[in-house]
Protein backbone atom coordinates (compact mmCIF):
# COMPACT_ATOMS: atom_id res chain seq x y z
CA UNK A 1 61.55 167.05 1.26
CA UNK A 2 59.77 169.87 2.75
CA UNK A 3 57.62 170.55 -0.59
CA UNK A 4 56.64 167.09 -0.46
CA UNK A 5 55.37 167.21 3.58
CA UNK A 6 53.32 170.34 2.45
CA UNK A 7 51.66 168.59 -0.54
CA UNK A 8 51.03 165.56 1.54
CA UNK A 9 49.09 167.92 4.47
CA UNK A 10 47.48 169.96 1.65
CA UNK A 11 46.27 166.30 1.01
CA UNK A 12 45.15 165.57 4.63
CA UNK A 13 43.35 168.97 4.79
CA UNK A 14 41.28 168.23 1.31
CA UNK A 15 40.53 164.08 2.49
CA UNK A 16 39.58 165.68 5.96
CA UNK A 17 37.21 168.56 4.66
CA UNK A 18 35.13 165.35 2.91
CA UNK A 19 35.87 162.84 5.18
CA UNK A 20 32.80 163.62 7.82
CA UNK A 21 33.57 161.82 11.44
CA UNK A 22 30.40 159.34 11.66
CA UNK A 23 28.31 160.04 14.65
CA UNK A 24 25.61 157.53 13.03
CA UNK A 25 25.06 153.78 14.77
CA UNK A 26 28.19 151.21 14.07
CA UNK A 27 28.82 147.52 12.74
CA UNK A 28 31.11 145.96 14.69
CA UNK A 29 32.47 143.18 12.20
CA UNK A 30 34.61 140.69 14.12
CA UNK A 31 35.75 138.21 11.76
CA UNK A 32 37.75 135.23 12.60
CA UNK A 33 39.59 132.81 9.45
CA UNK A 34 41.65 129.93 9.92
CA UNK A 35 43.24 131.07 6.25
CA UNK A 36 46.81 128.91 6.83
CA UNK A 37 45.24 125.57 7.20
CA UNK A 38 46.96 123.11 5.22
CA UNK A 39 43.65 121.50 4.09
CA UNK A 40 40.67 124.33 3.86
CA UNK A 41 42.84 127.54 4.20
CA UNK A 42 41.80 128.27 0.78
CA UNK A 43 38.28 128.12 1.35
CA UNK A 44 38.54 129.78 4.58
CA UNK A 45 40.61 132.41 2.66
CA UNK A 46 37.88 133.24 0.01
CA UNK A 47 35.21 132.95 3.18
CA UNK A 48 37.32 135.85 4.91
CA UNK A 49 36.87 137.90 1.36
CA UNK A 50 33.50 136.99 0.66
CA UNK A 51 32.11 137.92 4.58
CA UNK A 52 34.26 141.14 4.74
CA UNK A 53 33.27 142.34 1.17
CA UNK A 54 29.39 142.05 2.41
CA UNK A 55 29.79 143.75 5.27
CA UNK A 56 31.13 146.39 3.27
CA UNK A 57 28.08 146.50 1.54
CA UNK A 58 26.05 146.19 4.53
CA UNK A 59 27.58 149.42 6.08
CA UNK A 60 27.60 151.29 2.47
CA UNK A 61 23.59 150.52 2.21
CA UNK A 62 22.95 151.27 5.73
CA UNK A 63 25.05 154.03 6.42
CA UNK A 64 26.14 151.94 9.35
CA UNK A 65 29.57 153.04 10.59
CA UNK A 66 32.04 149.74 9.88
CA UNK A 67 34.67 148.87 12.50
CA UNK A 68 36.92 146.55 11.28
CA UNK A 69 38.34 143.65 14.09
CA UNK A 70 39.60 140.98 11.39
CA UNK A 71 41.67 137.92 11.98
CA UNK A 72 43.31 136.08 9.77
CA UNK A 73 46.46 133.69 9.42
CA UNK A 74 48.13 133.51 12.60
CA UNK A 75 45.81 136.17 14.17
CA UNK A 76 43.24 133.70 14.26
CA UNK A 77 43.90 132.67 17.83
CA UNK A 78 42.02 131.85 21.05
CA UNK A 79 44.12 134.79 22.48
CA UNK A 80 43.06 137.89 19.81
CA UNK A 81 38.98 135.90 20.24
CA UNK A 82 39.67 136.84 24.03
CA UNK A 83 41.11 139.77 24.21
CA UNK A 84 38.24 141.24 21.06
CA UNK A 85 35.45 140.42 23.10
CA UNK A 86 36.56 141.45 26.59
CA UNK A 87 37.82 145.02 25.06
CA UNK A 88 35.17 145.89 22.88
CA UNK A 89 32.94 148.60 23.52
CA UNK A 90 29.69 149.26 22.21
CA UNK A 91 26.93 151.92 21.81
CA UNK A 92 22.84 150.71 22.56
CA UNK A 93 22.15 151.60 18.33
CA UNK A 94 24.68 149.58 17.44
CA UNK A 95 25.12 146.19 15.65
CA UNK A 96 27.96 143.16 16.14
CA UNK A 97 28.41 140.69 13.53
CA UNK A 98 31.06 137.89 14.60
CA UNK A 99 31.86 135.29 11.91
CA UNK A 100 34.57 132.31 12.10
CA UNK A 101 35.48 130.47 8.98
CA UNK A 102 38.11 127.13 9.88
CA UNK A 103 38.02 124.12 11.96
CA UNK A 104 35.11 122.86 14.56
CA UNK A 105 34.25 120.15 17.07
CA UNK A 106 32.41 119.14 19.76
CA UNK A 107 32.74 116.69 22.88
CA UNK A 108 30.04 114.03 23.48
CA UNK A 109 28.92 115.79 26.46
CA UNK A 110 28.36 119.27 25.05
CA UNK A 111 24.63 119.98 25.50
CA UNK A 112 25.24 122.78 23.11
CA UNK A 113 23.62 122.75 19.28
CA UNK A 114 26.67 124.79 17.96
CA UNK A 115 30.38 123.41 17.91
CA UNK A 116 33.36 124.85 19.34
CA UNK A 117 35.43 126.65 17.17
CA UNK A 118 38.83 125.62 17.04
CA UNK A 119 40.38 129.12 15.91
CA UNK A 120 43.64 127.71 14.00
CA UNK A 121 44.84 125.58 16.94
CA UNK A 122 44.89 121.58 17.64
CA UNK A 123 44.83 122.00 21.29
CA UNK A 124 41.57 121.60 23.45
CA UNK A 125 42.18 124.40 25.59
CA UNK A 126 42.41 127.05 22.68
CA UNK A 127 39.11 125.82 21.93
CA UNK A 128 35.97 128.35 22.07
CA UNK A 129 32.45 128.07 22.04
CA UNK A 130 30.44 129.12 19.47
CA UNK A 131 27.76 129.68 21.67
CA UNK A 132 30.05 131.28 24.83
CA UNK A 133 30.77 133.87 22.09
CA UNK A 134 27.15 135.07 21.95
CA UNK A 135 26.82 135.15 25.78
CA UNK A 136 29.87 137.55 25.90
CA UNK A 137 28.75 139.61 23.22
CA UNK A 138 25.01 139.79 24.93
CA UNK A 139 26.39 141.32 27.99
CA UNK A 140 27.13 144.37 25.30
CA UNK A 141 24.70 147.52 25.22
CA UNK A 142 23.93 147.19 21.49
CA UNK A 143 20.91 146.29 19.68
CA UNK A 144 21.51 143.59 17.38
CA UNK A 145 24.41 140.91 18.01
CA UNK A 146 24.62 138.04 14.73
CA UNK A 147 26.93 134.91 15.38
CA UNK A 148 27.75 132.75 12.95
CA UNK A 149 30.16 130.16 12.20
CA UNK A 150 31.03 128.09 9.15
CA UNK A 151 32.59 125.20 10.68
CA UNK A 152 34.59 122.52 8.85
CA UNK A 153 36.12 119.21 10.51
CA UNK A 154 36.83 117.64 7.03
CA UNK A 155 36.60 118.72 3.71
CA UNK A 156 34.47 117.48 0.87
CA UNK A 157 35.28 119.89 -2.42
CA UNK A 158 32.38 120.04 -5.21
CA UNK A 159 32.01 121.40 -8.28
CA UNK A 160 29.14 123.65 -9.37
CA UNK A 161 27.84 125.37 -12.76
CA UNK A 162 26.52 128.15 -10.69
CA UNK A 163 28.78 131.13 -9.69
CA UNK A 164 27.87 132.10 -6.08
CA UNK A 165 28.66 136.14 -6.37
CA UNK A 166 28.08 138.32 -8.93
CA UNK A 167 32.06 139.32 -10.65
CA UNK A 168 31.24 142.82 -11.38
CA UNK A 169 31.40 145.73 -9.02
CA UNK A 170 28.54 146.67 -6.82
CA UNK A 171 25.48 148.47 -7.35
CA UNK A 172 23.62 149.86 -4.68
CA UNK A 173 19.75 150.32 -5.88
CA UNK A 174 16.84 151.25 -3.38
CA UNK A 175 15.64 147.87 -3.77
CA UNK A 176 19.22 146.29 -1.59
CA UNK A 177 19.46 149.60 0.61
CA UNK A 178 15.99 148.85 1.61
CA UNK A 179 16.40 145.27 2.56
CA UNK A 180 19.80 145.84 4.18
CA UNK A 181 18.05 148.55 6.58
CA UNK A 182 14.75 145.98 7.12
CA UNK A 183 17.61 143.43 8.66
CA UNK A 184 20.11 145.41 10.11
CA UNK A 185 18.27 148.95 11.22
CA UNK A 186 15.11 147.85 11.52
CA UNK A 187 16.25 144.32 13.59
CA UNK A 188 16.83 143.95 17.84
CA UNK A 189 17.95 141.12 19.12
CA UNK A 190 20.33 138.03 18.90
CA UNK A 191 20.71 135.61 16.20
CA UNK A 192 23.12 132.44 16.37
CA UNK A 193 24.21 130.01 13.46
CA UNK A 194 26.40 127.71 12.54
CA UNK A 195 26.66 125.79 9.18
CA UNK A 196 25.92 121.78 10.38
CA UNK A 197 24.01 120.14 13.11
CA UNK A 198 25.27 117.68 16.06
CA UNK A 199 27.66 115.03 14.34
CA UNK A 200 27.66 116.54 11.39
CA UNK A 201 30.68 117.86 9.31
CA UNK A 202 30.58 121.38 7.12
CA UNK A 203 31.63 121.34 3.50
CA UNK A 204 33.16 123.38 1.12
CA UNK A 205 32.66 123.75 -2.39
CA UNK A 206 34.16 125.62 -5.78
CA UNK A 207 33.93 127.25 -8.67
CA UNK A 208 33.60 125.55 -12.03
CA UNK A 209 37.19 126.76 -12.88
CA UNK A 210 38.92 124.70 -9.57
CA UNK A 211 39.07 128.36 -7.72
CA UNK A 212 37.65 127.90 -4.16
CA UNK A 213 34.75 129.38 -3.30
CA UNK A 214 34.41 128.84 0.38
CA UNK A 215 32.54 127.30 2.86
CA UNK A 216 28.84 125.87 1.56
CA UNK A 217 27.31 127.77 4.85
CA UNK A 218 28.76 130.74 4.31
CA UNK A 219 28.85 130.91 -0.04
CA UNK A 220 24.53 129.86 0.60
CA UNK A 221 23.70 132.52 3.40
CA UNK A 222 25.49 135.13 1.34
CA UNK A 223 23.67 133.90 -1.85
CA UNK A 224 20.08 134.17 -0.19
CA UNK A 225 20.92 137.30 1.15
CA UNK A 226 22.53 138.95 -2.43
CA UNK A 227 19.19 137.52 -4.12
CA UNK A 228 16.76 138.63 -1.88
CA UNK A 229 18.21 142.39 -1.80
CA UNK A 230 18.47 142.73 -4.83
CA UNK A 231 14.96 141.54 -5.62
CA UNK A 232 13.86 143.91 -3.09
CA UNK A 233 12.00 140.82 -0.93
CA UNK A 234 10.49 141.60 1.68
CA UNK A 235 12.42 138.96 4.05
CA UNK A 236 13.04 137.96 7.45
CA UNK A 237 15.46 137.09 9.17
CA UNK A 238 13.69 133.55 10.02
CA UNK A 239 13.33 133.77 6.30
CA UNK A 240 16.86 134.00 5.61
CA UNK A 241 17.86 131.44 7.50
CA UNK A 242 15.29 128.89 6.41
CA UNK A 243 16.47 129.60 2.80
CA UNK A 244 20.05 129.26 3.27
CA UNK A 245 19.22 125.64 5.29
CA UNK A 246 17.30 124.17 2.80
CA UNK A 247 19.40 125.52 0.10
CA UNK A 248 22.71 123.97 1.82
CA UNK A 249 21.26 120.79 2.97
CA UNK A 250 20.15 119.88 -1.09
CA UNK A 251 23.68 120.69 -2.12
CA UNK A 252 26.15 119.00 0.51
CA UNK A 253 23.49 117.28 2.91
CA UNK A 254 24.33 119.46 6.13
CA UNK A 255 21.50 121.01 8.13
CA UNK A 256 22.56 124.29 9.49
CA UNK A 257 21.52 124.87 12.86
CA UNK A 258 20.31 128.56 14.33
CA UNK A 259 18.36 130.69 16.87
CA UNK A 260 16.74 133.64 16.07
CA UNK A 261 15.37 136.18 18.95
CA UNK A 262 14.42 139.24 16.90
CA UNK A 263 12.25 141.88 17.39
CA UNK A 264 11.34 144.66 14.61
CA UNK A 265 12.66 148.13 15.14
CA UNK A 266 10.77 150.24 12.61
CA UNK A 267 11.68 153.27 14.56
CA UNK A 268 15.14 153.20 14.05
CA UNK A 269 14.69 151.83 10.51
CA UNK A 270 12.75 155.07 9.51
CA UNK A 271 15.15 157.39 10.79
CA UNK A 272 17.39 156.15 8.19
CA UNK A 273 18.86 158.18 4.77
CA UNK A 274 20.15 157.17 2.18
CA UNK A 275 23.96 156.51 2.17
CA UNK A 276 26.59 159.14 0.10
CA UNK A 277 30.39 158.58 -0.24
CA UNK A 278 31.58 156.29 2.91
CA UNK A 279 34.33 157.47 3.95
CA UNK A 280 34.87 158.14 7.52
CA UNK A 281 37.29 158.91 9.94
CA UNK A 282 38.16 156.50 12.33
CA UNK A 283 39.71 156.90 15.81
CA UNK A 284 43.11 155.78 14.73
CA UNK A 285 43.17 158.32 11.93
CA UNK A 286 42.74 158.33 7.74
CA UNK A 287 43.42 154.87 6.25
CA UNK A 288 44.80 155.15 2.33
CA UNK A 289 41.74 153.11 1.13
CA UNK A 290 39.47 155.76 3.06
CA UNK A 291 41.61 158.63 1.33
CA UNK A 292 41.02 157.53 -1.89
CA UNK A 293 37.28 156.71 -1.24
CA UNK A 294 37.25 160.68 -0.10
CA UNK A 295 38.81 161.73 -2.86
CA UNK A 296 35.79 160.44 -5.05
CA UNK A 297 33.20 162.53 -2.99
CA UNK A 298 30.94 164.64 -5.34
CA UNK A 299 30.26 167.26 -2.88
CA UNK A 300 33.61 168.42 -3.58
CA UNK A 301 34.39 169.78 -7.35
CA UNK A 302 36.06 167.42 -9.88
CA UNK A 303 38.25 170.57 -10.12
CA UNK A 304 39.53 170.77 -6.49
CA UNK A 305 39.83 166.97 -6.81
CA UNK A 306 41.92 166.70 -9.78
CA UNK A 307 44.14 169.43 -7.78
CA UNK A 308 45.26 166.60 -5.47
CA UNK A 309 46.38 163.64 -7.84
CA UNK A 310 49.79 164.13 -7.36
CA UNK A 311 49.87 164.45 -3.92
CA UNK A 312 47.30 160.96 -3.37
CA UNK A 313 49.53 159.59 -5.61
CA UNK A 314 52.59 160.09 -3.53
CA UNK A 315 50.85 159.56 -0.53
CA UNK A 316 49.63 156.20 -1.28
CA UNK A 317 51.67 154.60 -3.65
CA UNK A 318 55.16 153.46 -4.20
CA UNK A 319 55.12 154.65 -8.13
CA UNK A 320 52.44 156.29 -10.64
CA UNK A 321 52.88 152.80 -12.18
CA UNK A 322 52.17 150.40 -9.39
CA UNK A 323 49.29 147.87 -10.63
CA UNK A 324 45.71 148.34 -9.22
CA UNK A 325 42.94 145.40 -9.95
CA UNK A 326 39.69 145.91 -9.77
CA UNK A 327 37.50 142.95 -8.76
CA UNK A 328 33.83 141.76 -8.84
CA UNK A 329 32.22 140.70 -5.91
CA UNK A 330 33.07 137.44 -5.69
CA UNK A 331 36.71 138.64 -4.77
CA UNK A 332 37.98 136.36 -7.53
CA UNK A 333 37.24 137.75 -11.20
CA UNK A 334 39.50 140.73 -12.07
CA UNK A 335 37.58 143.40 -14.36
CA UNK A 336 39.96 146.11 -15.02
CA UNK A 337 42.95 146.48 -14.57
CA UNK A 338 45.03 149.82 -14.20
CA UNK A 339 48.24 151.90 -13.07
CA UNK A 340 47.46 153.66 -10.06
CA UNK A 341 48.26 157.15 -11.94
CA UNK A 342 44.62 155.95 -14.03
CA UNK A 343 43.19 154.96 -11.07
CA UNK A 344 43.34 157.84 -8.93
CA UNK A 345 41.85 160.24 -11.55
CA UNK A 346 39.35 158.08 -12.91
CA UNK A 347 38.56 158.84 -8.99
CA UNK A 348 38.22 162.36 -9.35
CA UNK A 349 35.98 162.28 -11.99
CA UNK A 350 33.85 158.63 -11.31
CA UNK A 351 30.10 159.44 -10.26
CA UNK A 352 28.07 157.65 -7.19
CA UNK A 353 31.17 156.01 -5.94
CA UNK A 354 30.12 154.93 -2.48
CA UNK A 355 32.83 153.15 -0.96
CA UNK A 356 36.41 151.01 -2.28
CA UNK A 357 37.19 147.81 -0.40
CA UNK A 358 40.91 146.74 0.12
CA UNK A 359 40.72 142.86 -0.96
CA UNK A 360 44.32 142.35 -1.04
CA UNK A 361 47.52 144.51 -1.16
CA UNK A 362 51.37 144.83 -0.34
CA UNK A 363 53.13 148.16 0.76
CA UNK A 364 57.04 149.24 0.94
CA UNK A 365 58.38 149.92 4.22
CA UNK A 366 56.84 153.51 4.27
CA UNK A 367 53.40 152.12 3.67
CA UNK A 368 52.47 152.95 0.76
CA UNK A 369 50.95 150.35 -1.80
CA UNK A 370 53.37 148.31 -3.97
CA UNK A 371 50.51 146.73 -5.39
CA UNK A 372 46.86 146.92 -4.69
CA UNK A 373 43.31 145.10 -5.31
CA UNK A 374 40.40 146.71 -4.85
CA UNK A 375 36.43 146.15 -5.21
CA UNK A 376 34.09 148.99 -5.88
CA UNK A 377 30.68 149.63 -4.67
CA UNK A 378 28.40 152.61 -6.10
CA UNK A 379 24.99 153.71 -5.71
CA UNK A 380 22.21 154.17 -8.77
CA UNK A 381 18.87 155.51 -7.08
């Protein structure tokens, strides 16, 4: 027992020397999913992947700091949306992104353009706002505060021939980096959306093989936004926006309502550099998924890294043999598949790994993964 507590420190000690504490500007990425919903829980399930997997990106191109407030099946409550946005505190560099996936509605005397969300309940006083959430986050000191909210009150499924995210890992090139610093470094301001307009109800659609692939709102804005990074476009926010409501209204006939009040930045957008290995040390301590993100930082030898498979190994899983999936960005397609002795030294040896994203996962009572799925994001510039 006591060799084992040594090899797991000598562990700590190696993921702490790479794991540098950010000091950089943060993303505050409150997300809200109405996942247990006996009608659009799927969708809203996939729209919890698909939003959380792109602001992994986000933070991995920007070098943005990621802070993680996510609620999901029973978590989605009026009570966690209260108690998130009285407690939360904020820097003036930094950026909050609040998205709800589920359920919205509206009284006929709401003057309001955006819906109340209904946050997993089917009682009027759990109701919220959409638009009460900006005003709370306003009152924070940070630069740039994005609401949005893909709001269904009934569900009309579709089929598509076109995928709506790309199913292998991702790759970071300067064109992406450059766009995602344009939006969210080089942006000040407030922006407010939600996926339909007064009286209007938000679809959902899927993929051509039945799997859901969320909310329209949400699978279009992501789609603009994947396509005009990675085409290096020089876009807007206004841009953006405009794309994703035309694009939505053609497919499901919902007009997307927002307000943009944006100002450039290009100060803070210059200061930026270009992002290495993410992994950071939070307040609470080393999560396993930033561990074995650390233990794929170059600036440490493949040698010293290799030293520590055992120890990672015990540390974060169950058994050598537990099953680790790899999936594209979509969330959905799997693209390798491996034992999680394979997986942590194909770790110590992979090159421009920038950051691993925990899509799904169970762990034994002394939390370490019984099983684990995981999407990859690297850099090539």
């Amino acid at each position: 027992m006591k060799k084992i507590i040594l090899n797991c420190l000598f562990v700590v000690m190696i993921v702490c020397w790479a794991i540098v504490p950010a000091k950089s500007q943060t993303l505050h990425a409150i997300v809200f999913a109405d996942t247990q919903d006996n009608n659009i829980g799927i969708y809203d399930k996939q729209d919890f992947v698909n939003i959380t997997l792109e602001l992994n990106t986000i933070a991995s191109a920007t070098g943005l700091k990621l802070k993680q407030y996510y609620y999901k099946d029973t978590q989605c409550n009026n009570s966690n949306l209260v108690s998130v946005l009285s407690n939360i505190k904020t820097s003036t560099n930094d950026v909050v992104f609040f998205y709800y996936s589920g359920h919205g509605t509206r009284s006929t005397t709401d003057n309001s353009e955006f819906p109340q969300i209904c946050l997993g309940s089917h009682y009027e006083q759990d109701f919220y706002p959409l638009e009460k959430v900006l005003s709370k986050l306003s009152m924070l000191p940070a630069r740039l505060k994005i609401v949005i909210g893909d709001c269904c009150n009934s569900i009309a499924p579709g089929v598509t021939s076109k995928d709506y995210a790309t199913k292998g890992p991702t790759i970071l090139t300067k064109e992406p980096v450059n766009v995602y610093c344009n939006l969210f470094l080089g942006s000040e301001g407030t922006i407010i959306a939600s996926g339909s307009r007064k009286g209007e109800n938000s679809s959902t659609i899927s993929y051509t093989d039945g799997n859901p692939a969320g909310g329209i709102f949400t699978v279009t804005l992501l789609e603009v936004m994947q396509t005009v990074s990675q085409k290096g476009l020089d876009a807007s926010w206004d841009n953006i926006f405009a794309a994703t409501k035309t694009m939505t209204y053609k497919l499901r006939q919902q007009t997307p309502v927002y307000n943009i009040q944006i100002k450039n930045n290009e100060e803070n957008s210059s200061s930026y550099s270009a992002p290495a290995n993410t992994a950071t040390a939070d307040e609470g301590g080393i999560s396993i998924i930033q561990m074995l993100t650390a233990i794929a930082n170059e600036n440490i030898s493949v040698e010293k890294r290799v030293k520590v498979i055992e120890e990672a190994l015990q540390l974060a899983f169950s058994s050598p043999d537990v099953k680790v999936e790899i999936v594209g960005r979509n969330g959905i397609t799997v693209v390798a598949t491996e034992k999680a002795s394979d997986f942590v030294l194909r770790l110590c040896t992979t090159h421009n790994l920038v950051n691993l994203v925990e899509v799904d996962g169970t762990k034994d009572d002394n939390g370490r993964y019984k099983y684990l799925k995981v999407h990859e994001i690297y850099k090539n510039y």
